[in-house]
Protein backbone atom coordinates (compact mmCIF):
# COMPACT_ATOMS: atom_id res chain seq x y z
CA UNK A 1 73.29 -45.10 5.67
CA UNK A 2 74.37 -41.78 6.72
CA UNK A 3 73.82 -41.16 10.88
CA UNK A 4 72.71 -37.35 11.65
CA UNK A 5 73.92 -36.55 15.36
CA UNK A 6 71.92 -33.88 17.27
CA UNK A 7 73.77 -31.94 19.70
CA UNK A 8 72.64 -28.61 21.30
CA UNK A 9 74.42 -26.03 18.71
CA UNK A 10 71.94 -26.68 15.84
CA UNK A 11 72.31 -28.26 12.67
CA UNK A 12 73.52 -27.87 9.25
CA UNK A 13 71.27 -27.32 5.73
CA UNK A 14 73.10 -30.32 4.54
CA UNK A 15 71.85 -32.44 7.44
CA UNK A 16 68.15 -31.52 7.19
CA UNK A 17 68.29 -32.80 3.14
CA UNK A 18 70.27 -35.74 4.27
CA UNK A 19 67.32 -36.46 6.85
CA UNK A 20 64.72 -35.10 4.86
CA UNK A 21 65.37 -36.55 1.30
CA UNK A 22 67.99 -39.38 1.80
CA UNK A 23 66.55 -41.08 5.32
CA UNK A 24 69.29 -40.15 7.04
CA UNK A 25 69.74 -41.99 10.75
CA UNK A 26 69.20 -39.21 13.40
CA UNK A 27 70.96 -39.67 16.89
CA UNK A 28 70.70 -37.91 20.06
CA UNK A 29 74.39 -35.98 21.05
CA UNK A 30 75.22 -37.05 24.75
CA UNK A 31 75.36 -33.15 25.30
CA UNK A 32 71.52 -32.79 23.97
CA UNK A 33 70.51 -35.77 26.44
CA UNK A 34 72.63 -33.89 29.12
CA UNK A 35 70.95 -30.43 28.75
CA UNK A 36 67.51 -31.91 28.12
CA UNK A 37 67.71 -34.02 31.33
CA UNK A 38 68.56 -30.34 33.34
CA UNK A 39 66.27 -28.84 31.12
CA UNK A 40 64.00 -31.50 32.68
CA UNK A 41 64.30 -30.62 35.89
CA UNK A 42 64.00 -26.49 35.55
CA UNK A 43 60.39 -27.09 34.66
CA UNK A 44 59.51 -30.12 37.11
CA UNK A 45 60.50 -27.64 39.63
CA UNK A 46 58.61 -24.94 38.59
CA UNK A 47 55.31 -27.73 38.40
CA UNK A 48 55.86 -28.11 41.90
CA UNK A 49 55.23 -24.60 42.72
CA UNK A 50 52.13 -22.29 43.51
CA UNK A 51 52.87 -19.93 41.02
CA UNK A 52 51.49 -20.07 37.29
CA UNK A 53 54.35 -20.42 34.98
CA UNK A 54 52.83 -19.87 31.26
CA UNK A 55 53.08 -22.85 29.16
CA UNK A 56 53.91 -24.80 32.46
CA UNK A 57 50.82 -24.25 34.58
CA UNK A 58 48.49 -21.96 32.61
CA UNK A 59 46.16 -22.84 29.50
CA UNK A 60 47.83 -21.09 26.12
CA UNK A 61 47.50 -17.97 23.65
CA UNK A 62 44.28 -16.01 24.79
CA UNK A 63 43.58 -18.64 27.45
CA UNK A 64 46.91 -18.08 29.51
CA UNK A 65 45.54 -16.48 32.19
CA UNK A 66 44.12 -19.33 33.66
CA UNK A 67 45.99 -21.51 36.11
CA UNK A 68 45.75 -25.36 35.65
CA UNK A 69 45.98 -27.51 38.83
CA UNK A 70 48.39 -30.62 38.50
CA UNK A 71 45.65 -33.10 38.24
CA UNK A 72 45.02 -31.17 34.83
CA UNK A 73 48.00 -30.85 32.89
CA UNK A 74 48.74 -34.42 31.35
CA UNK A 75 45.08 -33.54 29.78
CA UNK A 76 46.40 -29.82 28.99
CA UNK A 77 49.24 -30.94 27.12
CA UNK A 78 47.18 -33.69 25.11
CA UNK A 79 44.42 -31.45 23.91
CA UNK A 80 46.87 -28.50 23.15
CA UNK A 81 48.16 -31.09 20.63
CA UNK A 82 44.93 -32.45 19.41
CA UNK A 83 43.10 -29.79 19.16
CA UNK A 84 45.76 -27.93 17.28
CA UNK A 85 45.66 -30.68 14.69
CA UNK A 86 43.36 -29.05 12.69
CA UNK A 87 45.04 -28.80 9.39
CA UNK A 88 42.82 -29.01 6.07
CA UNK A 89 43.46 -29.49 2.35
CA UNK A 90 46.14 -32.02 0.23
CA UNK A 91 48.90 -33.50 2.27
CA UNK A 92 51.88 -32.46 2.62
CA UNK A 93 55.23 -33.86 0.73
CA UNK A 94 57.31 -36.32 2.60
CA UNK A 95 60.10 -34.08 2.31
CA UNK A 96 58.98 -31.76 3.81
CA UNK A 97 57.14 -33.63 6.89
CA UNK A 98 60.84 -35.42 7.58
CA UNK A 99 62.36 -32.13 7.69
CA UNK A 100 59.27 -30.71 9.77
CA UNK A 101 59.57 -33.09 12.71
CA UNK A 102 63.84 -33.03 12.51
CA UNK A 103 64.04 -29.58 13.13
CA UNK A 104 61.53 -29.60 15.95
CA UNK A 105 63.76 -32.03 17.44
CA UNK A 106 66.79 -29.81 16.45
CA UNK A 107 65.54 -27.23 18.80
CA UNK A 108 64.41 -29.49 21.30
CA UNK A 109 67.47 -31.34 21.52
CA UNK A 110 68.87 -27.42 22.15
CA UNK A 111 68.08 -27.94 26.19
CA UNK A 112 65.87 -24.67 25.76
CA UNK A 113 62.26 -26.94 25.30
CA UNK A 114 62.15 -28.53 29.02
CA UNK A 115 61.03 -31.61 26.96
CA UNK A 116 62.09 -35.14 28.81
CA UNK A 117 65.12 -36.85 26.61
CA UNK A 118 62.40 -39.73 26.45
CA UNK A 119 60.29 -37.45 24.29
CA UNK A 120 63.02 -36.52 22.26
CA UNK A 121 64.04 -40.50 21.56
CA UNK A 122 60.91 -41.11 20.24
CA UNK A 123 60.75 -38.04 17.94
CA UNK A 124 63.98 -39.84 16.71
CA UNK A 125 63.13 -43.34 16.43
CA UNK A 126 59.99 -42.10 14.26
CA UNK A 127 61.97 -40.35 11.81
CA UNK A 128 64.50 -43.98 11.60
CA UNK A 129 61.52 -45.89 11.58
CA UNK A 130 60.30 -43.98 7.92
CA UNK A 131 57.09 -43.11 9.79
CA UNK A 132 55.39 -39.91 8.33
CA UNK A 133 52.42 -38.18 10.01
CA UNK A 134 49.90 -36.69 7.80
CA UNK A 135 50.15 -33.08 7.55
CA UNK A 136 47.73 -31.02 5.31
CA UNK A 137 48.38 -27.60 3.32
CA UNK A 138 46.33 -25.10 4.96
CA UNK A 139 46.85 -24.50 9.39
CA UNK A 140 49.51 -22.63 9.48
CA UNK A 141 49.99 -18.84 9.42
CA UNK A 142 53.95 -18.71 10.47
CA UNK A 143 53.11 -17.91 14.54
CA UNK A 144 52.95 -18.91 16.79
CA UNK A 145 55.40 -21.17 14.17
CA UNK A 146 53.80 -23.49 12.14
CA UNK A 147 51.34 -24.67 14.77
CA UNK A 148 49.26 -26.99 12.75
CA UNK A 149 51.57 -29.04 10.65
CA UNK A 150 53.58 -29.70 14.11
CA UNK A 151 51.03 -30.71 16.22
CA UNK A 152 49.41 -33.33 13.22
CA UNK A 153 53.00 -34.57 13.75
CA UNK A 154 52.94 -34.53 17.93
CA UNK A 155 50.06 -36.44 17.50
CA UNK A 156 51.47 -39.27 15.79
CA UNK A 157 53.96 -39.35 18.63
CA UNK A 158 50.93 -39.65 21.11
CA UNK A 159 49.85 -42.79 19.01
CA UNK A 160 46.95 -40.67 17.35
CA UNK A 161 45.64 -39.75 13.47
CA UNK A 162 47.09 -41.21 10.68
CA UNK A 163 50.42 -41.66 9.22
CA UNK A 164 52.56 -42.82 6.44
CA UNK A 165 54.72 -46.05 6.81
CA UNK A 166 58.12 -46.85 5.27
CA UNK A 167 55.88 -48.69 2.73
CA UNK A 168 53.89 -45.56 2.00
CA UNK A 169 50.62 -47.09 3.02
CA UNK A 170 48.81 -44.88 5.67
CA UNK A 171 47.51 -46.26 8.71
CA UNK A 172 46.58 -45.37 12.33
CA UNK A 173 49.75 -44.21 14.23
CA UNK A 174 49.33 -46.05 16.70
CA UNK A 175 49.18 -49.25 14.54
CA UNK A 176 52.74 -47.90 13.30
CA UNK A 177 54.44 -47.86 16.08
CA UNK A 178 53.38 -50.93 17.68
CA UNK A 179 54.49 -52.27 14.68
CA UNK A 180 58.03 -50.63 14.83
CA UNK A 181 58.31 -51.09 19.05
CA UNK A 182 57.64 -47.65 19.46
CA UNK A 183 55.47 -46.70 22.55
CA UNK A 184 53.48 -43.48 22.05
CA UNK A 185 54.45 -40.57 24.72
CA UNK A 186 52.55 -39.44 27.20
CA UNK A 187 53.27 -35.74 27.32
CA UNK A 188 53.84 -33.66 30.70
CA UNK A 189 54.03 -30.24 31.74
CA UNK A 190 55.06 -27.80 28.86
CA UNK A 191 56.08 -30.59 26.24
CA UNK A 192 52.54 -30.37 24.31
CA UNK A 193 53.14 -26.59 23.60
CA UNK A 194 57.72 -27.62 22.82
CA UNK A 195 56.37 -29.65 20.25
CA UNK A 196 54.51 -27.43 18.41
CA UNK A 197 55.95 -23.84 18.78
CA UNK A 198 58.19 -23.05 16.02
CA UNK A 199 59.22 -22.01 12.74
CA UNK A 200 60.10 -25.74 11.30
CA UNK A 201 58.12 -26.11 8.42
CA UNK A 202 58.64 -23.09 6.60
CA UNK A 203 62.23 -23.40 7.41
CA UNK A 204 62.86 -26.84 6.25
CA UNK A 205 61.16 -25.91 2.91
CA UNK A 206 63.47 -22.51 2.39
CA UNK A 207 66.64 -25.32 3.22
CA UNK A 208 65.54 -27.81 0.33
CA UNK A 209 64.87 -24.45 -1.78
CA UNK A 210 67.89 -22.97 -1.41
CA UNK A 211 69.29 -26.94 -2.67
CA UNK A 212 67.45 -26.86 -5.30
CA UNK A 213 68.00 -23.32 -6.49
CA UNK A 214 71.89 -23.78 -6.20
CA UNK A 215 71.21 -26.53 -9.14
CA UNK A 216 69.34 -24.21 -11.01
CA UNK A 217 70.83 -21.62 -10.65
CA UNK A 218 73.92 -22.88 -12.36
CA UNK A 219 71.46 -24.66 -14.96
CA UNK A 220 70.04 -21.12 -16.08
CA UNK A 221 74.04 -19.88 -16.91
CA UNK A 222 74.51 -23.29 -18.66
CA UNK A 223 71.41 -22.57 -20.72
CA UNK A 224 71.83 -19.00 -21.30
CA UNK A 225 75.49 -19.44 -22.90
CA UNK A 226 73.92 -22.33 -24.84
CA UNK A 227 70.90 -19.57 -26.40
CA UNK A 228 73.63 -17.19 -26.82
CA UNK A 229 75.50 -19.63 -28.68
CA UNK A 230 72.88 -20.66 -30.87
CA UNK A 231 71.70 -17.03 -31.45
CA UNK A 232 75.75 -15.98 -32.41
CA UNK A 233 75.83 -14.05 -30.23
CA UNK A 234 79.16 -12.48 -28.47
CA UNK A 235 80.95 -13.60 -25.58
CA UNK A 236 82.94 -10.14 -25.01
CA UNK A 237 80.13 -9.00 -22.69
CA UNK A 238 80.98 -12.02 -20.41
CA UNK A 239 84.37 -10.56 -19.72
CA UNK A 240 85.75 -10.25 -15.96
CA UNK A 241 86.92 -6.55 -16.57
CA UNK A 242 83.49 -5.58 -17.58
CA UNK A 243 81.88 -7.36 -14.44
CA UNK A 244 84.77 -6.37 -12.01
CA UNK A 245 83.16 -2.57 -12.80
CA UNK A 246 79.98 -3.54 -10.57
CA UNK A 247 81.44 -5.75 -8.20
CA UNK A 248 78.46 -8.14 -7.69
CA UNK A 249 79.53 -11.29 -6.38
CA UNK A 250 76.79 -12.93 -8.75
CA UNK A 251 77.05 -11.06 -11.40
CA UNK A 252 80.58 -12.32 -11.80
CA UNK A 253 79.79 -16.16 -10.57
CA UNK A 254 77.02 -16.06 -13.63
CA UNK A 255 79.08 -14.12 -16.11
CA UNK A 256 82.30 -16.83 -15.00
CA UNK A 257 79.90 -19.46 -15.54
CA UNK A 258 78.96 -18.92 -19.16
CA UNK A 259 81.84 -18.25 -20.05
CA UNK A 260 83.36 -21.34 -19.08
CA UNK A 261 80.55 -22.97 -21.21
CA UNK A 262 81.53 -21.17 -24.27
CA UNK A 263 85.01 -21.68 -24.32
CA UNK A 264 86.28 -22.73 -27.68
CA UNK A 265 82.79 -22.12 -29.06
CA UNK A 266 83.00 -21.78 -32.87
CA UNK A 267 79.63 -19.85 -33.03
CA UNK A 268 79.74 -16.70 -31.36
CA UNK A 269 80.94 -13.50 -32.25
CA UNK A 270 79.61 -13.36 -35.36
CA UNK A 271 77.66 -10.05 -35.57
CA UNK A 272 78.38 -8.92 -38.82
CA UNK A 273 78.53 -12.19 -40.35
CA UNK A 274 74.78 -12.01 -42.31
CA UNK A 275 72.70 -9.44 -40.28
CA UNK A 276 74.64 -7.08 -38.60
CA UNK A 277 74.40 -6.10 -35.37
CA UNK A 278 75.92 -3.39 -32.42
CA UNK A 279 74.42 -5.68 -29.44
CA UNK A 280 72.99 -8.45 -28.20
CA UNK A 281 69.59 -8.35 -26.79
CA UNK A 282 68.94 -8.05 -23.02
CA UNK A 283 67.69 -11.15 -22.34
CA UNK A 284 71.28 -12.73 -23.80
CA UNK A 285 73.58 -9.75 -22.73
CA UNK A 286 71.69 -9.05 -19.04
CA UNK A 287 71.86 -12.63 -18.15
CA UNK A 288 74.71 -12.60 -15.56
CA UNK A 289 73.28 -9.32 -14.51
CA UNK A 290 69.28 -10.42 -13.67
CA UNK A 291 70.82 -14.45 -12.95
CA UNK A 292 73.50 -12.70 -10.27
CA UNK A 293 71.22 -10.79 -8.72
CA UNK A 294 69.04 -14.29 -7.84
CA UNK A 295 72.49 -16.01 -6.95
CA UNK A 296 73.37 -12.84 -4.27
CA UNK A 297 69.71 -13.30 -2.85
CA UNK A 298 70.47 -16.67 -2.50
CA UNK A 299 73.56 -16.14 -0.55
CA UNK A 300 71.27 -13.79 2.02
CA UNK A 301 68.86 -16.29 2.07
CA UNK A 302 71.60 -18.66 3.05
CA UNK A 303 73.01 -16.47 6.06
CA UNK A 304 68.87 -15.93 7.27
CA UNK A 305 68.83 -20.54 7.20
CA UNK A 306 71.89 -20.95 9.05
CA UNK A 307 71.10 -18.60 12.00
CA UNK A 308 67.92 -20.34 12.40
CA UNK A 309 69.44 -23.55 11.84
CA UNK A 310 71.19 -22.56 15.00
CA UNK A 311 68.55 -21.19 16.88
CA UNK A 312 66.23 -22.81 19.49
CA UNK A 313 63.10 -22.09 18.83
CA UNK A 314 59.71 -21.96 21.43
CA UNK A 315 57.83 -20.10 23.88
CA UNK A 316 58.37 -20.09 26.40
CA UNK A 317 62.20 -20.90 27.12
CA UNK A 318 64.34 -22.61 29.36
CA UNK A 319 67.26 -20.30 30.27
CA UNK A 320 70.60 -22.13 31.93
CA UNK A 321 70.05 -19.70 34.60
CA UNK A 322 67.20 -22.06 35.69
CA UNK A 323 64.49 -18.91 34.47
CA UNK A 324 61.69 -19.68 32.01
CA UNK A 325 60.52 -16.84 29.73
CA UNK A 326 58.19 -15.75 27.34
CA UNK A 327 59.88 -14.46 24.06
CA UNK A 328 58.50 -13.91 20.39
CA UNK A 329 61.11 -15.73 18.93
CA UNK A 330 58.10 -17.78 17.39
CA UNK A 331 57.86 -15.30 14.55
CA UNK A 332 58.56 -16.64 11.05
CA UNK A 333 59.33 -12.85 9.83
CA UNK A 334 62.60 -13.63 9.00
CA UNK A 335 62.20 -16.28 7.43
CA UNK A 336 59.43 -15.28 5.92
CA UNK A 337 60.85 -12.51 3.81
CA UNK A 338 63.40 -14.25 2.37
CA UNK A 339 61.08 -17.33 0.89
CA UNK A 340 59.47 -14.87 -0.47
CA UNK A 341 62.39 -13.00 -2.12
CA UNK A 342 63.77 -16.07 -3.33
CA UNK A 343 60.31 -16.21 -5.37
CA UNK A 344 60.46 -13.46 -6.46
CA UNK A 345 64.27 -13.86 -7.85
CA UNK A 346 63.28 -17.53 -9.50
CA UNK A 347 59.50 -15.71 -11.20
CA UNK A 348 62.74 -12.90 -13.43
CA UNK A 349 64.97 -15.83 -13.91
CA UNK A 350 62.55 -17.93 -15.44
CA UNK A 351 61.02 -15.02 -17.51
CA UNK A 352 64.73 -13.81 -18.98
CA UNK A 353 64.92 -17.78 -19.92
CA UNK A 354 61.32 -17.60 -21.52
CA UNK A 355 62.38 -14.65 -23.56
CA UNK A 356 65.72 -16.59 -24.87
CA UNK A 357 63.41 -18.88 -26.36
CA UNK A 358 60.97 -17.07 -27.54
CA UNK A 359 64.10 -15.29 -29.71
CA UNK A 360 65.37 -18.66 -30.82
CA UNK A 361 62.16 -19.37 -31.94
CA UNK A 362 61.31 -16.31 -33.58
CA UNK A 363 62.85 -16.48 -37.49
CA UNK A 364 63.39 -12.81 -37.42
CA UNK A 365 65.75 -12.61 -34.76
CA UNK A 366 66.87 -16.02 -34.24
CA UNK A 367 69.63 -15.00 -37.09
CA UNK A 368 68.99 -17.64 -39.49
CA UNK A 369 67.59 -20.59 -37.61
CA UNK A 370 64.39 -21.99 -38.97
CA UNK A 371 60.66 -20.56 -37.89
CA UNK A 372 60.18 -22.03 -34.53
CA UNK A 373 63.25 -24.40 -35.44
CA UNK A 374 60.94 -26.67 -37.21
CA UNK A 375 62.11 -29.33 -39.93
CA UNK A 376 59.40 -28.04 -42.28
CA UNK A 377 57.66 -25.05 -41.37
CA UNK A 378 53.90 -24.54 -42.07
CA UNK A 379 53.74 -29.01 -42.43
CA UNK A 380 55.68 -28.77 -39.16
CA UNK A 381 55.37 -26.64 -35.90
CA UNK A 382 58.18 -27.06 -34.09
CA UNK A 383 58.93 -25.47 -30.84
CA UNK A 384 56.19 -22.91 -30.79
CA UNK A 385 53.90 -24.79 -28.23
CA UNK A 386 56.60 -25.60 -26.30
CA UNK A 387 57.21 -22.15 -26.00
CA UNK A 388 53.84 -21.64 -24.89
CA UNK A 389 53.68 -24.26 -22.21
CA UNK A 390 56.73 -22.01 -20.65
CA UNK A 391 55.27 -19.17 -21.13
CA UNK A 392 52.15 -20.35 -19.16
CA UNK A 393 55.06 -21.21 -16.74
CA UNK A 394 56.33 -18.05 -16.25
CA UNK A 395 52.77 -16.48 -15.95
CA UNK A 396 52.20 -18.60 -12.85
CA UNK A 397 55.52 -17.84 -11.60
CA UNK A 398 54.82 -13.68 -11.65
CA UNK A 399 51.35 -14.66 -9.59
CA UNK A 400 53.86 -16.54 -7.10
CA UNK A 401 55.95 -13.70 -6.66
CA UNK A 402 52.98 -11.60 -4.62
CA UNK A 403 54.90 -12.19 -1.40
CA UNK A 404 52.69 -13.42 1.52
CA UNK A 405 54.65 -12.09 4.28
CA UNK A 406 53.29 -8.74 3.22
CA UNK A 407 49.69 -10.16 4.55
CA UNK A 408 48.61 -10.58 8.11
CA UNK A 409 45.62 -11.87 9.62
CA UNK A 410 45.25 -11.57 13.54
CA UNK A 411 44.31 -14.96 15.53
CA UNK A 412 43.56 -16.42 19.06
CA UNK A 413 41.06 -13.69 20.15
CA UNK A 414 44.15 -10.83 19.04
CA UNK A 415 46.71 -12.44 21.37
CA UNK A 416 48.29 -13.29 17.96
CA UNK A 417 47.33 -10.06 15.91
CA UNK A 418 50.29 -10.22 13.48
CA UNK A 419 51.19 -13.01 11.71
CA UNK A 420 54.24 -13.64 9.27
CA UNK A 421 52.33 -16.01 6.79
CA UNK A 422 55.70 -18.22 6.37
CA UNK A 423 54.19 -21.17 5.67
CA UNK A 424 52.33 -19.97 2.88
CA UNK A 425 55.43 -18.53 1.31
CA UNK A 426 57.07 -21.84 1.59
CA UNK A 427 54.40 -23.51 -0.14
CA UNK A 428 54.22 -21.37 -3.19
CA UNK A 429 58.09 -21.17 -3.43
CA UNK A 430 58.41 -24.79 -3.84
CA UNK A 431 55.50 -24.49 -6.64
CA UNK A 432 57.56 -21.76 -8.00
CA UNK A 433 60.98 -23.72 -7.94
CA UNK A 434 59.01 -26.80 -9.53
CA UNK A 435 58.17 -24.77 -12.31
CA UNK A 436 61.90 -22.87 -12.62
CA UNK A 437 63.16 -26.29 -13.48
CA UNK A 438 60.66 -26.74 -16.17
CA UNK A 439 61.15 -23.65 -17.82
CA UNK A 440 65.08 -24.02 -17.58
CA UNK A 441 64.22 -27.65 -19.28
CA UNK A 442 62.52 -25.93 -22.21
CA UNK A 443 65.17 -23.27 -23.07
CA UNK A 444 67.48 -26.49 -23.00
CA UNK A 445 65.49 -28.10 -25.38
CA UNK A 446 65.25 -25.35 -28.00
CA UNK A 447 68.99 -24.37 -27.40
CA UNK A 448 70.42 -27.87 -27.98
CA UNK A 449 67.66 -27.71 -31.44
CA UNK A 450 69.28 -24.52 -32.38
CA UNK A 451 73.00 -25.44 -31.97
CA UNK A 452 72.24 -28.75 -33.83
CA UNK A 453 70.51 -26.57 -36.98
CA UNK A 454 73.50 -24.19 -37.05
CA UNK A 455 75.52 -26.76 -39.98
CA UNK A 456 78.90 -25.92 -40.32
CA UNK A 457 79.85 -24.17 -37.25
CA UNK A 458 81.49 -26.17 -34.48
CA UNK A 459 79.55 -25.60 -30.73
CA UNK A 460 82.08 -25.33 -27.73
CA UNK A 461 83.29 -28.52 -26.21
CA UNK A 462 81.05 -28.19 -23.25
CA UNK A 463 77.70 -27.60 -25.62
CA UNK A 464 78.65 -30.64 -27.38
CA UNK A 465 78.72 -32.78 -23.98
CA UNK A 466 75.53 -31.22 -22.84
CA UNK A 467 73.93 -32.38 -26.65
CA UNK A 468 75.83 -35.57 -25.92
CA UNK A 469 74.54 -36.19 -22.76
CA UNK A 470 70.83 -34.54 -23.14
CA UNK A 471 70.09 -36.95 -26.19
CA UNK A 472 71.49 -39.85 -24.32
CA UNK A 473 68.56 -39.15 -21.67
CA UNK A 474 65.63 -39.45 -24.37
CA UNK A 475 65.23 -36.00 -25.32
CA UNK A 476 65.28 -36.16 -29.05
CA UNK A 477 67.42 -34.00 -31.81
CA UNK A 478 66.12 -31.72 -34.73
CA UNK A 479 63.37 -33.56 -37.29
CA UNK A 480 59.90 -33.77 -37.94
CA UNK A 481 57.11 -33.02 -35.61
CA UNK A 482 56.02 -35.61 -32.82
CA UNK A 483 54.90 -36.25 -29.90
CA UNK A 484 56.48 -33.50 -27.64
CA UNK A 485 55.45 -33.78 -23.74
CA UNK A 486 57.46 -37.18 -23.32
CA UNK A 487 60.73 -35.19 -24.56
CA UNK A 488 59.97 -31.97 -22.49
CA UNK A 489 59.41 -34.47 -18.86
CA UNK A 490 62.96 -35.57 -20.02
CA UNK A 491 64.68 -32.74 -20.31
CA UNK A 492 63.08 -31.46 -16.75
CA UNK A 493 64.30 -34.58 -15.19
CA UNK A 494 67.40 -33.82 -16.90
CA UNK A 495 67.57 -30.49 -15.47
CA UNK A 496 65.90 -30.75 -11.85
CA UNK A 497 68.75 -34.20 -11.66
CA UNK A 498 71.62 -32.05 -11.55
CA UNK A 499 72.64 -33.96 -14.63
CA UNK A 500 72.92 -30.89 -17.43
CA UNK A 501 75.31 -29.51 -14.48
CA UNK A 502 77.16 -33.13 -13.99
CA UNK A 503 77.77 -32.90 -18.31
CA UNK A 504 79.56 -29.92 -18.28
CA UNK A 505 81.71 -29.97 -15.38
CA UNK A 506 84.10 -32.24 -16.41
CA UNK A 507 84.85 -30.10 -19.13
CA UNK A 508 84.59 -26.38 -17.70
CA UNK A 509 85.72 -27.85 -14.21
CA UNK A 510 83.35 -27.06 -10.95
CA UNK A 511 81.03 -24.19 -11.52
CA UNK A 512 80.69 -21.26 -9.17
């Protein structure tokens, strides 16, 4: 099993899927022990003095003006955590609770938190035991951080609510980790409000998007050269001089891409075969263009992850100068905006693949290829609810793309009277990516149809192993109407596997 080691620089996007998805180990770097023991002692000393120190001494958010004697601030720290817990609606995927709680302990483990390296162990030896709290959809509006989700999972460190076990059967916390020789924390000055302060969630969700996207991503340009293939299209527009005009790193990637796919294709470039033609249609010639343009988003929203990934996170912060200050580094604007680009880039992806379909389905432009590339057509239907099903797809997807970070409601009696609304664009991005793969799946399916029906012309060697390879994972060939949803969950599996990607590689090499 693969061992994560915190230090106090950060952590990588590879890390947090390792953690999140694979149940990676996670270890505490001597250096994070070091600087959260000093950390440590910055805020005991502060404890011991007269003066209110917010998030030390004084209540929180629209109640920080009032000072809280020592005898009260075990209890301030527990109810800032349980009352906090107030999360409603369906729970929240494993994934993304994993990746939650490991980047909370990322910034913890930073020496900026003041949290005792005892807390910090037992953040750790939750996440190795396979212990999940129960987080629910709806708490958080992106700041302070995601507030909600966080404390439902502070609380399960406390021994409190409900969790998830390694056997996914929920139970009391507590009963978990007795059960695992875990004893539940008792939290001290400032460590209630370090545990929930930051922008985790919606920052573990853009790192397993941005994973996921890189897979599809590559997907759409291995299932746009396939539609342009089975359409006859041309290949000339793919050519670097033509891209190397409008220098978009993308652009290029895509355009490489495809053409890499079509290499020795004996289908395209036939435009005055049978119905002749000047140009392809957008949705086959634009496709490196509108697919590049995701891929460069990508890359920003790339650059945006790793500076948070090194980032410490809270309010307010221990300084090595031995000062602790308020900041608003809280605010999930940044990352914010770019979940909801990325949406936004994934809702025109999936609706250029839509309309690829929707041509190779249509029998007067699909040059030649049967009505809705049915056996029989009028006994037999084909493709053409398929088609719908993806279309229904990309409808969702355009209602996705409404970013939320454009809304803000104010909170906490106006303390908090602009919010970013991360968390929500987290959430509807990973509906949105769910759905990208399905759609992807879909133009797959009719393209691999279409090449099949096009008797007599050979498909390049790269189409064939994605036919090869496609049919070998259940998703059937041309022929008569049946039965189609058990083909179409296939071919998304296929897709959302990284396996249409793993079939062509060997024969194009590593795509960009």
């Amino acid at each position: 099993m693969q061992t994560v080691v915190l230090g106090t620089t950060g952590t990588t996007a590879e890390d947090v899927v390792a953690v999140a998805r694979h149940n990676a180990r996670v270890e505490l770097g001597e250096d994070a022990v070091t600087a959260l023991a000093a950390a440590r002692e910055i805020v005991d000393a502060l404890a011991a003095k007269p003066e209110p120190v917010y998030g030390v001494s004084t209540g929180f958010g629209a109640l920080a003006t009032r000072h809280i004697g020592p005898d009260l601030r075990a209890a301030l720290q527990r109810n800032i955590v349980r009352s906090h817990a107030a999360g409603m609606g369906p729970r929240v995927e494993r994934e993304v609770v994993r990746a939650l709680m490991f980047l909370r302990l990322k910034t913890v483990c930073s020496g900026h938190t003041g949290v005792r390296p005892e807390v910090a162990q037992t953040m750790a030896d939750v996440l190795n035991a396979g212990i999940t709290p129960v987080v629910h959809e709806y708490g958080s509006l992106g700041c302070s951080g995601d507030l909600a989700p966080l404390s439902h999972c502070a609380l399960t460190l406390m021994g409190e609510g409900e969790a998830e076990g390694p056997d996914g059967e929920l139970k009391p916390a507590g009963e978990l980790l007795a059960a695992h020789g875990i004893a539940p924390v008792e939290l001290r000055e400032k460590e209630g409000l370090a545990l929930l302060n930051g922008t985790d969630g919606m920052l573990g969700m853009l790192v397993m998007a941005l994973a996921d996207l890189d897979t599809l991503y590559k997907s759409a340009d291995i299932t746009a050269a396939l539609s342009l293939e089975a359409l006859l299209g041309t290949a000339k527009v793919l050519a670097p001089e033509l891209h190397a005009i409008r220098p978009h790193p993308g652009q290029a990637a895509s355009a490489a891409n495809m053409l890499a796919v079509l290499a020795g294709s004996g289908l395209t470039g036939h435009h005055q075969d049978d119905a002749p033609r000047v140009q392809d249609a957008y949705s086959v010639r634009c496709a490196p263009q509108v697919a590049g343009a995701g891929r460069d988003t990508l890359t920003h929203a790339r650059t945006v992850a790793e500076r948070e990934l090194a980032s410490a996170v809270d309010n307010p912060v221990v300084l090595p100068d031995g000062r602790v200050e308020s900041n608003g580094n809280f605010h999930g604007a940044p990352v914010a905006y770019v979940l909801d680009f990325l949406a936004i880039a994934a809702a025109d992806l999936g609706s250029i693949a839509e309309r690829r379909t929707d041509r190779l389905l249509d029998k007067n432009r699909s040059h030649g290829l049967p009505p809705f590339l049915a056996d029989d057509a009028g006994v037999d239907s084909g493709l053409m609810i398929a088609q719908y099903t993806q279309a229904a797809l990309v409808s969702e997807m355009k209602r996705l793309a409404v970013p939320a970070s454009a809304d803000s409601i104010p909170s906490s009696a106006m303390q908090e009277d602009h919010v970013s609304m991360g968390w929500s664009a987290a959430r509807k991005l990973r509906t949105a990516v769910g759905n990208l793969g399905r759609i992807i799946a879909v133009e797959l399916y009719a393209a691999t149809r279409a090449i099949e029906l096009r008797e007599g012309l050979t498909p390049a060697p790269a189409s064939r192993a994605v036919i090869e390879a496609v049919r070998k994972a259940g998703v059937e060939g041309p022929g008569p109407d049946r039965y189609l949803a058990p083909d179409l969950a296939a071919a998304d599996t296929f897709v959302r596997e990284g396996r249409l990607v793993a079939a062509v590689e060997p024969v194009t090499g590593p795509l960009a």
